[in-house]
N, C-alpha and C. Protein backbone atom coordinates (compact mmCIF):
# COMPACT_ATOMS: atom_id res chain seq x y z
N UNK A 1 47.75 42.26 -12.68
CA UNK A 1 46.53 41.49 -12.91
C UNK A 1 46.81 40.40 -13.94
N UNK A 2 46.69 39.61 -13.90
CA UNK A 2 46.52 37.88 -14.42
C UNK A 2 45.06 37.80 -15.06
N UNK A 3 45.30 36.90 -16.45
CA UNK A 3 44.03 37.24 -16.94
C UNK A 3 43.39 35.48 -16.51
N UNK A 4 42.57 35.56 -15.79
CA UNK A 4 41.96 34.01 -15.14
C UNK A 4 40.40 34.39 -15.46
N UNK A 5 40.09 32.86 -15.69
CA UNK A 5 38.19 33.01 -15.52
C UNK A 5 37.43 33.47 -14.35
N UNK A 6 36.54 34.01 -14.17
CA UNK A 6 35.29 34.04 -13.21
C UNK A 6 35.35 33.69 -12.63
N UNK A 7 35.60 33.82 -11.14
CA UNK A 7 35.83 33.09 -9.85
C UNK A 7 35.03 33.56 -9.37
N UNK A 8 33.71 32.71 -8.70
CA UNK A 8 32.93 32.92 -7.33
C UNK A 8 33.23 32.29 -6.64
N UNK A 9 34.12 32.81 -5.16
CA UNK A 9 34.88 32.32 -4.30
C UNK A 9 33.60 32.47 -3.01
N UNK A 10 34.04 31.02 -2.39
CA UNK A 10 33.21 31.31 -1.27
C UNK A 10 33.80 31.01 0.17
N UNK A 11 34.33 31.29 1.29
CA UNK A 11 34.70 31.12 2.45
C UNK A 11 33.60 30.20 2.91
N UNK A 12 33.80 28.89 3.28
CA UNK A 12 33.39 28.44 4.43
C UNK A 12 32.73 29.08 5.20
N UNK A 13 31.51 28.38 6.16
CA UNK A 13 31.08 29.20 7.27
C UNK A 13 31.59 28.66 8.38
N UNK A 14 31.53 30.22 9.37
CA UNK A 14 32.07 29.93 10.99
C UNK A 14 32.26 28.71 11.43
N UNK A 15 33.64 27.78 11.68
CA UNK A 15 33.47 26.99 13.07
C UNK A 15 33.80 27.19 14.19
N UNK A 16 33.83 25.92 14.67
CA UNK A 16 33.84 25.57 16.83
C UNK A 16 35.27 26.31 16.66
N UNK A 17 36.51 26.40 15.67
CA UNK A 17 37.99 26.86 16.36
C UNK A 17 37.93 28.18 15.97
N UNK A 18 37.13 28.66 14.99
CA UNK A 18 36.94 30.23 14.37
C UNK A 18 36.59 30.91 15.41
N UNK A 19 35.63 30.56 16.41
CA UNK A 19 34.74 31.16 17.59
C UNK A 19 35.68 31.10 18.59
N UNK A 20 36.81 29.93 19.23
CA UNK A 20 37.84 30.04 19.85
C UNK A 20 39.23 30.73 19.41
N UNK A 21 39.28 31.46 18.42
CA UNK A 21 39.99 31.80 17.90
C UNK A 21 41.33 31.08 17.87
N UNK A 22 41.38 30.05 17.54
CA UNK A 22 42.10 28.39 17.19
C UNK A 22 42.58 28.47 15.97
N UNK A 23 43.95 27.98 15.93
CA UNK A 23 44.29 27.71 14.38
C UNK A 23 44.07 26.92 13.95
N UNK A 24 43.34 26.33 12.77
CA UNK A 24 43.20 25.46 11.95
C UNK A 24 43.96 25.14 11.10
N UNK A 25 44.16 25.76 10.14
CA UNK A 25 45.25 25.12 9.12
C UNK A 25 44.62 23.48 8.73
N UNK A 26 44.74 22.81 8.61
CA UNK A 26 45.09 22.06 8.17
C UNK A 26 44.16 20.93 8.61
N UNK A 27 43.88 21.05 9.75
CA UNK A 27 43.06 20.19 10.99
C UNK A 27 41.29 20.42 10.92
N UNK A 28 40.64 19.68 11.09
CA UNK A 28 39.28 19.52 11.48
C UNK A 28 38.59 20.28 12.58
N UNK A 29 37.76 21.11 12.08
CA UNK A 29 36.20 21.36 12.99
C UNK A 29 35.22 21.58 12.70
N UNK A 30 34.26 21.39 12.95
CA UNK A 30 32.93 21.83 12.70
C UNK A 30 32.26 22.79 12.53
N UNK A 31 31.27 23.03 11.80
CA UNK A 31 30.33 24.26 11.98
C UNK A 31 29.95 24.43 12.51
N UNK A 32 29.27 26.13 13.28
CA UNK A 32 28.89 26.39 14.36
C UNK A 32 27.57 26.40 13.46
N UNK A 33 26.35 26.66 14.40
CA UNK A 33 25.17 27.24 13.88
C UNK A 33 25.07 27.96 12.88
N UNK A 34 26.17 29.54 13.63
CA UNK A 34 26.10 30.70 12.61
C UNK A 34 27.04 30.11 11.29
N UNK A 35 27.77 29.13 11.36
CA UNK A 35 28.33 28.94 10.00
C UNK A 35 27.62 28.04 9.46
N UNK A 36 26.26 27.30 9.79
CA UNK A 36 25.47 26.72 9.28
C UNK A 36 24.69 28.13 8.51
N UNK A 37 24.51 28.71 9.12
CA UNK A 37 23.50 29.94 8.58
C UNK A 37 24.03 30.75 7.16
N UNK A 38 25.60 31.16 7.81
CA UNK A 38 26.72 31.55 6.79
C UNK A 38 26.18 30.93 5.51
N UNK A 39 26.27 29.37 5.28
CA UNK A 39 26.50 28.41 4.03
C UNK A 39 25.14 28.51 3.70
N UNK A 40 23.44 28.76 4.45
CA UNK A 40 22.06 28.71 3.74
C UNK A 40 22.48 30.62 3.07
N UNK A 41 22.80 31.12 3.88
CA UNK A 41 23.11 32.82 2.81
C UNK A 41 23.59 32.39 1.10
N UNK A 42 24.82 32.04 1.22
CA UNK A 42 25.75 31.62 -0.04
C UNK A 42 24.84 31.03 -1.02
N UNK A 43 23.96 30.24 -0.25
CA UNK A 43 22.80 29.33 -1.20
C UNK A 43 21.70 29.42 -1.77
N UNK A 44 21.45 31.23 -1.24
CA UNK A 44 20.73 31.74 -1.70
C UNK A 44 21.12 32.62 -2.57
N UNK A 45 22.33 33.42 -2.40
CA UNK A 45 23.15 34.29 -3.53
C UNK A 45 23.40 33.36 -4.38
N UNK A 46 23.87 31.94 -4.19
CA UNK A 46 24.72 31.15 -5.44
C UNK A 46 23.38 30.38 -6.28
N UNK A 47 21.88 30.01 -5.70
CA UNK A 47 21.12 29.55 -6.56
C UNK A 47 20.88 30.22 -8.33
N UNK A 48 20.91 31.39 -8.48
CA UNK A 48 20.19 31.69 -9.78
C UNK A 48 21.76 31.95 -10.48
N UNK A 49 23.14 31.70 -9.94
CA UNK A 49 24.08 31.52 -10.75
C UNK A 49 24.46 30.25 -11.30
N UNK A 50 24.52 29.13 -10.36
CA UNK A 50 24.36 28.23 -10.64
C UNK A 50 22.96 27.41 -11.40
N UNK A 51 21.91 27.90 -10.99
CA UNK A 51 20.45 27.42 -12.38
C UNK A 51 21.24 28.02 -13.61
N UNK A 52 21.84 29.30 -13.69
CA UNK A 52 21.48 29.74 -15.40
C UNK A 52 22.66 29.67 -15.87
N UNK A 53 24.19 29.65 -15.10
CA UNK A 53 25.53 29.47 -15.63
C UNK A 53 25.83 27.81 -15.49
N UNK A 54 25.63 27.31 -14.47
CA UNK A 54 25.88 25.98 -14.43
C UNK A 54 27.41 26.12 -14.33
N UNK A 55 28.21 26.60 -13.55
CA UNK A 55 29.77 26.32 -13.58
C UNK A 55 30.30 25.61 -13.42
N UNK A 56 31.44 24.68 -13.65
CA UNK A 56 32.15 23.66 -12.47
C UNK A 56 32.68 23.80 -11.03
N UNK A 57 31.75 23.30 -10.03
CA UNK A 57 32.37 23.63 -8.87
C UNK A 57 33.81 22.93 -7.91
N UNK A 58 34.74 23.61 -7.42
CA UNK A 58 35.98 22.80 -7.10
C UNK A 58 35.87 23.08 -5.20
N UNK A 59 36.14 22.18 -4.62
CA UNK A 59 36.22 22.14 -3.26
C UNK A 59 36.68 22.10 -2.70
N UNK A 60 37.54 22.60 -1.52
CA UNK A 60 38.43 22.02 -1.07
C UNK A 60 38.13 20.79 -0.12
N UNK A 61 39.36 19.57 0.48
CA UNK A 61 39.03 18.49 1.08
C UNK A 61 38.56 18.40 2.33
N UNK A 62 38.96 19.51 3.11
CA UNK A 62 38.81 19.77 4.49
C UNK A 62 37.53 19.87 4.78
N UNK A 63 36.93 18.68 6.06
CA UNK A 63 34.99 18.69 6.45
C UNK A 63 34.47 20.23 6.09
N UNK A 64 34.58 21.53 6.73
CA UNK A 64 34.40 22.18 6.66
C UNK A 64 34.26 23.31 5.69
N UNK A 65 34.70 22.94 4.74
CA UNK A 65 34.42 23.51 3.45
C UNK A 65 33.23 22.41 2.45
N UNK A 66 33.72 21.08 2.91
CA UNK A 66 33.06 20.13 1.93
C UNK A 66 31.45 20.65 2.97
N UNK A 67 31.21 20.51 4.07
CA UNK A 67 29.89 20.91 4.60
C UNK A 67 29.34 22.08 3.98
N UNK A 68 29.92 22.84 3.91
CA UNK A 68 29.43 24.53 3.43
C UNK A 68 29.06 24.03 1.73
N UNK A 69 30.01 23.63 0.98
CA UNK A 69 29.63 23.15 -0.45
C UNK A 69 28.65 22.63 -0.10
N UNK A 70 28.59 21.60 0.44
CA UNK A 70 26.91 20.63 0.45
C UNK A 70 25.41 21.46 0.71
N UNK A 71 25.81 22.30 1.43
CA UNK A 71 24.73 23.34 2.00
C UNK A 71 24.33 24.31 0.10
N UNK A 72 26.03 25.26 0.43
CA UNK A 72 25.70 26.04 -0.46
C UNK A 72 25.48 26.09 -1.71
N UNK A 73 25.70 25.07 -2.48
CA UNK A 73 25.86 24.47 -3.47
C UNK A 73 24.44 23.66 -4.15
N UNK A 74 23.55 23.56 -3.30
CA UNK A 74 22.28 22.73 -3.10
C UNK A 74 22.74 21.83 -3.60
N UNK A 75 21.30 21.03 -4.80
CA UNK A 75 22.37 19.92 -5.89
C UNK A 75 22.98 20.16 -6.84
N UNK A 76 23.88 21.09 -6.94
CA UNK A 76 25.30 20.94 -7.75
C UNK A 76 26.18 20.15 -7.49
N UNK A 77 26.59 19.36 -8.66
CA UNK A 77 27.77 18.53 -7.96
C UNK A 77 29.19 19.45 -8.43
N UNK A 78 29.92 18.60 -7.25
CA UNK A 78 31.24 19.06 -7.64
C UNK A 78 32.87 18.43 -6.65
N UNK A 79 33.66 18.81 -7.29
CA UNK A 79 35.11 18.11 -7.15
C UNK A 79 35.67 18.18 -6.16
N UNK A 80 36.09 17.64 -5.24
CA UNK A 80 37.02 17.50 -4.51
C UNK A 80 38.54 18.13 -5.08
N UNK A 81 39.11 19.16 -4.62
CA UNK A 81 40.11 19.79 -5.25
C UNK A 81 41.32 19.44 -4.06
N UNK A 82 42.31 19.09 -3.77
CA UNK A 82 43.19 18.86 -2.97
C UNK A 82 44.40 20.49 -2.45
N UNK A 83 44.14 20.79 -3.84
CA UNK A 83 44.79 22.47 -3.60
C UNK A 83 44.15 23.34 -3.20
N UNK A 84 43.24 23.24 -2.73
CA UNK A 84 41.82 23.87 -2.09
C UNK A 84 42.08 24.00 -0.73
N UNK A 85 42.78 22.91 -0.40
CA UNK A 85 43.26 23.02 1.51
C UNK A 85 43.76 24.24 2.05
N UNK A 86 43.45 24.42 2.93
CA UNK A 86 44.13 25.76 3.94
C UNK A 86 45.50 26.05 4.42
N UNK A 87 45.61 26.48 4.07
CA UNK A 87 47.60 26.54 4.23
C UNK A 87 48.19 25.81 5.56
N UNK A 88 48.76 25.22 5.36
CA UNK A 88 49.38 24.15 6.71
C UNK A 88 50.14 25.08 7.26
N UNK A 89 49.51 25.41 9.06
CA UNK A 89 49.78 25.94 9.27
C UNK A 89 51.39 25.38 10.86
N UNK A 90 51.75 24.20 10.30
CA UNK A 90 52.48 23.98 11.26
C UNK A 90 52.13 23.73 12.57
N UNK A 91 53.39 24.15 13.16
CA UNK A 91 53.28 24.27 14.71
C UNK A 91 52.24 24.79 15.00
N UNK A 92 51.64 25.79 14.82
CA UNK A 92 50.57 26.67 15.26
C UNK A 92 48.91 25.80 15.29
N UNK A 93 48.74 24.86 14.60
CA UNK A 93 47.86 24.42 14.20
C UNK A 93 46.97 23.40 16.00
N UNK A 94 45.66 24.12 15.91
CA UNK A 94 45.39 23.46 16.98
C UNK A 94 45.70 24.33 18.35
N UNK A 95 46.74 25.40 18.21
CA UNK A 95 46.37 26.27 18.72
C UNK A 95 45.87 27.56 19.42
N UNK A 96 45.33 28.43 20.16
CA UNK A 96 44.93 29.41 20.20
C UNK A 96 45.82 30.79 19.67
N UNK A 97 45.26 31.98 19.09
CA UNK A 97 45.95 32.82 19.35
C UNK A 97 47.21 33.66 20.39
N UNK A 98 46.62 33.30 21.39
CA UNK A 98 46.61 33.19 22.81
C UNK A 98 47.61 32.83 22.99
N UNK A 99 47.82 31.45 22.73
CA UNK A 99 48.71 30.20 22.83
C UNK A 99 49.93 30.51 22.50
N UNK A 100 49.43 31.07 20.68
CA UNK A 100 50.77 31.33 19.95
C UNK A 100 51.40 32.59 20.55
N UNK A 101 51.13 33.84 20.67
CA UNK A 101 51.92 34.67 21.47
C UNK A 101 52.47 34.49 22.93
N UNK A 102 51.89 33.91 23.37
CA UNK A 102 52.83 33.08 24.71
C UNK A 102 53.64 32.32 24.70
N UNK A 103 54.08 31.34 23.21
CA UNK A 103 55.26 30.40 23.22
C UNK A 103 56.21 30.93 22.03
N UNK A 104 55.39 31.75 21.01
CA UNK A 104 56.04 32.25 20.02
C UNK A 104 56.27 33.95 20.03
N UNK A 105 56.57 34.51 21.52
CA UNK A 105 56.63 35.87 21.19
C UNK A 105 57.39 36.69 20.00
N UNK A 106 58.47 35.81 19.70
CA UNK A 106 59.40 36.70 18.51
C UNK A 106 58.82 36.78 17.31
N UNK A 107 57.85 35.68 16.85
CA UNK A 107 56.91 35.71 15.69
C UNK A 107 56.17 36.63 15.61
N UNK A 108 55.22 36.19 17.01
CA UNK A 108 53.64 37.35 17.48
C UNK A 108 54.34 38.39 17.13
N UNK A 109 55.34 38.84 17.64
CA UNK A 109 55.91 40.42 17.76
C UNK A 109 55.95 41.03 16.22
N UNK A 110 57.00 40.24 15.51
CA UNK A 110 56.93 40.69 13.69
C UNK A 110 56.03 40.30 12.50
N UNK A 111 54.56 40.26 13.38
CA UNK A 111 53.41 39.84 11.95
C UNK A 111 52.31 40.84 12.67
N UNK A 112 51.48 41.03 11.07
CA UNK A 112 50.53 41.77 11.94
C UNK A 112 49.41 41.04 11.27
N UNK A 113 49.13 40.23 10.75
CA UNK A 113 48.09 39.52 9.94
C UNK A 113 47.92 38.22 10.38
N UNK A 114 46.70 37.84 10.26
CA UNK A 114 46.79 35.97 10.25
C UNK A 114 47.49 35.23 8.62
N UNK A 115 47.22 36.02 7.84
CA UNK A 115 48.01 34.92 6.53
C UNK A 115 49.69 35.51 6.80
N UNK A 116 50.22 36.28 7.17
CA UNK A 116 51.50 36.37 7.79
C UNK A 116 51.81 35.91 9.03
N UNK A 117 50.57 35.95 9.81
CA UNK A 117 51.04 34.27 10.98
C UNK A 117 51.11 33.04 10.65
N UNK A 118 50.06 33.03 10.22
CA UNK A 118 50.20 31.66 9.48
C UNK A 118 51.13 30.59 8.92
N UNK A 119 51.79 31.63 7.96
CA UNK A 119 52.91 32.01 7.22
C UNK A 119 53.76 31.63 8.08
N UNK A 120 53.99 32.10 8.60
CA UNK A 120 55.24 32.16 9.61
C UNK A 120 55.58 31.02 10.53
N UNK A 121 54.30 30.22 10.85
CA UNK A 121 54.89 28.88 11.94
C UNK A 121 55.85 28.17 11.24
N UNK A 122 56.57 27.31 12.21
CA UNK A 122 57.60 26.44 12.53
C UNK A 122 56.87 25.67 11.90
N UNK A 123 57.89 24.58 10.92
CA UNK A 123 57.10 23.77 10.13
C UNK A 123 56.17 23.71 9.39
N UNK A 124 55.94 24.99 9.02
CA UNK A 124 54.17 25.20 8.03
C UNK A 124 55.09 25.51 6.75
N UNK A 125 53.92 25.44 5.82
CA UNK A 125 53.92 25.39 4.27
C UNK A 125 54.39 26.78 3.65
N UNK A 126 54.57 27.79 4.32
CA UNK A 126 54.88 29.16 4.59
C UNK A 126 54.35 30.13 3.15
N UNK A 127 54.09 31.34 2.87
CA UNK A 127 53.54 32.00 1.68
C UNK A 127 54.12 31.13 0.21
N UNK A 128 55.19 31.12 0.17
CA UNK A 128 55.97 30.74 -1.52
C UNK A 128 54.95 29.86 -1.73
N UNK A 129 55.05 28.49 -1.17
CA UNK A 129 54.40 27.70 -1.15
C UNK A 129 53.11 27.34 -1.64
N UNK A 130 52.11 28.21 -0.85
CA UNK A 130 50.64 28.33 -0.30
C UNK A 130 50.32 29.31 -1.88
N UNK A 131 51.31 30.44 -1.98
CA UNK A 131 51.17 31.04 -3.31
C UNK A 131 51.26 30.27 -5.00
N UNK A 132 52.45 29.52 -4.59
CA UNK A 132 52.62 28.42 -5.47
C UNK A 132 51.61 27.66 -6.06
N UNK A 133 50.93 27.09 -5.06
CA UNK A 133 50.11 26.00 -5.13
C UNK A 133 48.33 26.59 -5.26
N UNK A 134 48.46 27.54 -5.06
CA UNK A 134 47.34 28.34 -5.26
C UNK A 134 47.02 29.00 -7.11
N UNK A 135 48.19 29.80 -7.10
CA UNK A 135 48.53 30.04 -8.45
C UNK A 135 48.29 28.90 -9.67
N UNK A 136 49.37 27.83 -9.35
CA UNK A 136 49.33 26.78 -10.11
C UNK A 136 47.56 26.12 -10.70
N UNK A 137 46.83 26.04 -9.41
CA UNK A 137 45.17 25.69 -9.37
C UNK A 137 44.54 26.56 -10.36
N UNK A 138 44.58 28.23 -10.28
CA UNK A 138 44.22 29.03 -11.05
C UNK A 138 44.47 29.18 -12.85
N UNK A 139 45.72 28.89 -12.91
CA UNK A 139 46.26 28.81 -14.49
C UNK A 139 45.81 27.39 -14.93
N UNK A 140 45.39 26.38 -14.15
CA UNK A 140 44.71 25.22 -14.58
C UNK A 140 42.72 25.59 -15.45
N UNK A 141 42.39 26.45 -14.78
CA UNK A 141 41.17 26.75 -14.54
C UNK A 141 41.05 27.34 -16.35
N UNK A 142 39.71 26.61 -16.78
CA UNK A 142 39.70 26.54 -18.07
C UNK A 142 38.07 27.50 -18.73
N UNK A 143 37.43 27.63 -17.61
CA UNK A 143 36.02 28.26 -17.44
C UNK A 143 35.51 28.99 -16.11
N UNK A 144 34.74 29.88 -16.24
CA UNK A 144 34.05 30.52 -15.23
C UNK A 144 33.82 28.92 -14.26
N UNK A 145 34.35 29.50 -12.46
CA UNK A 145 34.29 28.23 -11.59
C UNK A 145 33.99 28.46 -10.22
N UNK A 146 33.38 27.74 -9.68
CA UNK A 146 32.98 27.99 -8.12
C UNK A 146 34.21 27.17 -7.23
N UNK A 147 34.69 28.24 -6.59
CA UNK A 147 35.94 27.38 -5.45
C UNK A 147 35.21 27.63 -4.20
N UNK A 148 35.39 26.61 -3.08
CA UNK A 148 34.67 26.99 -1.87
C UNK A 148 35.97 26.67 -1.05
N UNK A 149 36.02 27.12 -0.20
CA UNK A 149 37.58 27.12 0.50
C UNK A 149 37.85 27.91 1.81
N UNK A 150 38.92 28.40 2.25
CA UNK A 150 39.48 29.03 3.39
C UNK A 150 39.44 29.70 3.38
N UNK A 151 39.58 30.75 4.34
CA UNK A 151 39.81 32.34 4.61
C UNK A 151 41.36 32.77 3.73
N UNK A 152 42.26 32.58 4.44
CA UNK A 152 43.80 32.78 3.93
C UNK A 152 44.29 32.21 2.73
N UNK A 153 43.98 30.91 2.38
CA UNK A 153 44.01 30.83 1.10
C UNK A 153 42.90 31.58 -0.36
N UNK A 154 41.65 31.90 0.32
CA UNK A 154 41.07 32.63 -0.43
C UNK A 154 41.38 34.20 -0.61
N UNK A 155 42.46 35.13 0.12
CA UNK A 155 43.30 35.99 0.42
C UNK A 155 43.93 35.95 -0.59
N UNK A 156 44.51 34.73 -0.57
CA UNK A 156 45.86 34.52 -1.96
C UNK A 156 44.57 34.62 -3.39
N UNK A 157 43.79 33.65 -3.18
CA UNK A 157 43.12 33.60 -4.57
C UNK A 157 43.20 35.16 -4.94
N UNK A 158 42.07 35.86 -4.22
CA UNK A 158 41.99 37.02 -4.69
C UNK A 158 42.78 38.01 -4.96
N UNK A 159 44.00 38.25 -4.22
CA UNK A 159 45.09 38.73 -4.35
C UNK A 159 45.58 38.68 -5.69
N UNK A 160 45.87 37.20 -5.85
CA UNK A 160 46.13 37.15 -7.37
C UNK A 160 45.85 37.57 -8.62
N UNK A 161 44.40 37.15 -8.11
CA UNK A 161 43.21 37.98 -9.08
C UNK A 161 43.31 39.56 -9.76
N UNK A 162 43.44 39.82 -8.59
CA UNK A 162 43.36 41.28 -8.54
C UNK A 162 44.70 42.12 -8.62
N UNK A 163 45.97 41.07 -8.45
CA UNK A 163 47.03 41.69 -9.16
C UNK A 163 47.59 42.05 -7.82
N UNK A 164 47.37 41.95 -6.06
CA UNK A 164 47.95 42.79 -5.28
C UNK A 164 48.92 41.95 -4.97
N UNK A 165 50.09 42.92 -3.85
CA UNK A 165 51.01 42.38 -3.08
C UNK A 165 50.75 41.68 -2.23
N UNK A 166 52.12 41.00 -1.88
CA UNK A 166 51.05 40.17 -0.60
C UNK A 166 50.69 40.86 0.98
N UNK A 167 51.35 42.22 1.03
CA UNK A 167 50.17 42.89 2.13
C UNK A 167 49.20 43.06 1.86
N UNK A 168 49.14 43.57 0.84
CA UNK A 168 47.80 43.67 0.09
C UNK A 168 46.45 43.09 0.29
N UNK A 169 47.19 41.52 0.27
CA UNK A 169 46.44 40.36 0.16
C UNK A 169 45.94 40.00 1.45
N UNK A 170 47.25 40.15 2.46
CA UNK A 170 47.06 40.27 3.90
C UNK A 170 46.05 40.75 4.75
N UNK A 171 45.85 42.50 3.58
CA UNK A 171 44.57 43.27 4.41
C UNK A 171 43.24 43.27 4.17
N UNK A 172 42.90 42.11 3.48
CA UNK A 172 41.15 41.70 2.79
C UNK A 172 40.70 40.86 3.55
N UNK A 173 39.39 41.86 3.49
CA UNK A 173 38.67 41.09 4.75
C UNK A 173 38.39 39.35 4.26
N UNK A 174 37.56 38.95 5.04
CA UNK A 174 37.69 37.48 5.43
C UNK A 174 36.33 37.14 5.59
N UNK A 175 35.42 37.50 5.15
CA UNK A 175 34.20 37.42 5.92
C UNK A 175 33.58 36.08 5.58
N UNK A 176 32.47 35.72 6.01
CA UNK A 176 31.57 34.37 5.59
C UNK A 176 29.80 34.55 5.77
N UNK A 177 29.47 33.73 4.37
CA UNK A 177 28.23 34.25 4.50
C UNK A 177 28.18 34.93 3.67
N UNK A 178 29.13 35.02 2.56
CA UNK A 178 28.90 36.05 1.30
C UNK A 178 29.80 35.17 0.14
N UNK A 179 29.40 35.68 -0.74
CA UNK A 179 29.93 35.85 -2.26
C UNK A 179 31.08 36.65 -2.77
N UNK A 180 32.54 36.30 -2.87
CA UNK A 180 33.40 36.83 -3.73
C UNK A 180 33.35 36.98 -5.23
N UNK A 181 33.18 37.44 -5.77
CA UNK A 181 33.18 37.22 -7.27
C UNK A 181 34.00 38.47 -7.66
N UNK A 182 35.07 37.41 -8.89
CA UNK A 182 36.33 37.77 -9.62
C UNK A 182 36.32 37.73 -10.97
N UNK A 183 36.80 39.04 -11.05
CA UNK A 183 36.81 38.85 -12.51
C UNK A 183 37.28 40.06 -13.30
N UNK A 184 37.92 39.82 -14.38
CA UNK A 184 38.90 41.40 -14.76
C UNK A 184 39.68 42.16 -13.68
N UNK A 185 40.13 41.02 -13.19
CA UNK A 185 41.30 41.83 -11.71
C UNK A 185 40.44 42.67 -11.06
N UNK A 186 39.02 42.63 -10.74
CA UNK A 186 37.73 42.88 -9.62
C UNK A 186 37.58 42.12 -8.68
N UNK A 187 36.48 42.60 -7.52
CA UNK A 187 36.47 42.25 -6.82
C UNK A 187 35.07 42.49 -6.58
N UNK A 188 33.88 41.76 -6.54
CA UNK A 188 33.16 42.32 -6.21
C UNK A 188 32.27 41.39 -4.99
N UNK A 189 31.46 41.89 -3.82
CA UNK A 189 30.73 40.98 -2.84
C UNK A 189 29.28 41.03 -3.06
N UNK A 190 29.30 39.70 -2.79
CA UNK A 190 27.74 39.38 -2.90
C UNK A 190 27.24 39.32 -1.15
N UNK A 191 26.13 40.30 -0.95
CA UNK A 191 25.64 39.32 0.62
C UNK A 191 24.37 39.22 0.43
């Protein structure tokens, strides 16, 4: 465990490639309804933290997180964070699950996770990396802070947080439409 400030981490809500089960990484889509709905939940858990703490909020750049901030966030302002992005996921990016075990069987075959698929494409930013650059964001962090961000990179956040390996990190759920909150190498959910 790493001693870091207060993290209320928030996943993005559902999009159009989440529902196709599509890799993103790195690439653009939209919110579905239910991840419109996802980001009014968050905005109702995150209102009376944000009225009475007032934190700095950090974002990542990708539409889909910056939409969910705008939602969940009401009028809080907050930063555009560039290390906030979703782990580049390479080759894989753009497309299906599906896809990838039909052109990449030797991969599909030795992962059992999406942040170890992920991980794993041809040409992607691969864990060191994604851990690197994740880490680095965190030891910057100077006060209790709102990150809004990815599934797999929010894996790593918490992971970190909480001191686990990276299977560890691998086997936390992913959900949207809720509240992570970190703190003393905890973990606790808001829905």
């Amino acid at each position: 465990m790493r001693d870091f400030p207060k993290i209320w981490f928030l996943r993005h809500g559902q999009t159009e490639w989440n529902a196709e089960q599509r890799v993103q990484g790195q690439l653009e889509s939209d919110l579905t309804e239910l991840g419109i709905a996802h980001a009014h939940r968050q905005a109702e858990l995150m209102a009376p933290i944000l009225r009475d703490q007032r934190p700095p909020c950090l974002v990542s750049p990708l539409r889909r997180a910056q939409h969910t901030a705008r939602i969940a966030l009401g009028t809080q302002s907050f930063v555009t964070e560039p290390a906030l992005a979703e782990v580049y996921a390479g080759q894989f990016q753009g497309l299906t699950l599906q896809e990838i075990a039909a052109r990449y069987p030797e991969i599909d075959a030795r992962v059992d996770t999406h942040l170890d698929l992920f991980c794993a494409a041809p040409e992607g930013e691969g864990f060191a990396a994604l851990h690197d650059r994740i880490l680095g964001l965190l030891q910057r962090l100077e006060a209790p802070t709102v990150l809004v961000a990815h599934g797999l990179l929010g894996q790593v956040v918490r992971g970190l947080i909480c001191g686990l390996e990276r299977d560890e990190m691998a086997a936390l759920p992913n959900e949207q439409g809720c509240v992570y909150v970190l703190e003393e190498g905890r973990e606790t959910v808001l829905r």
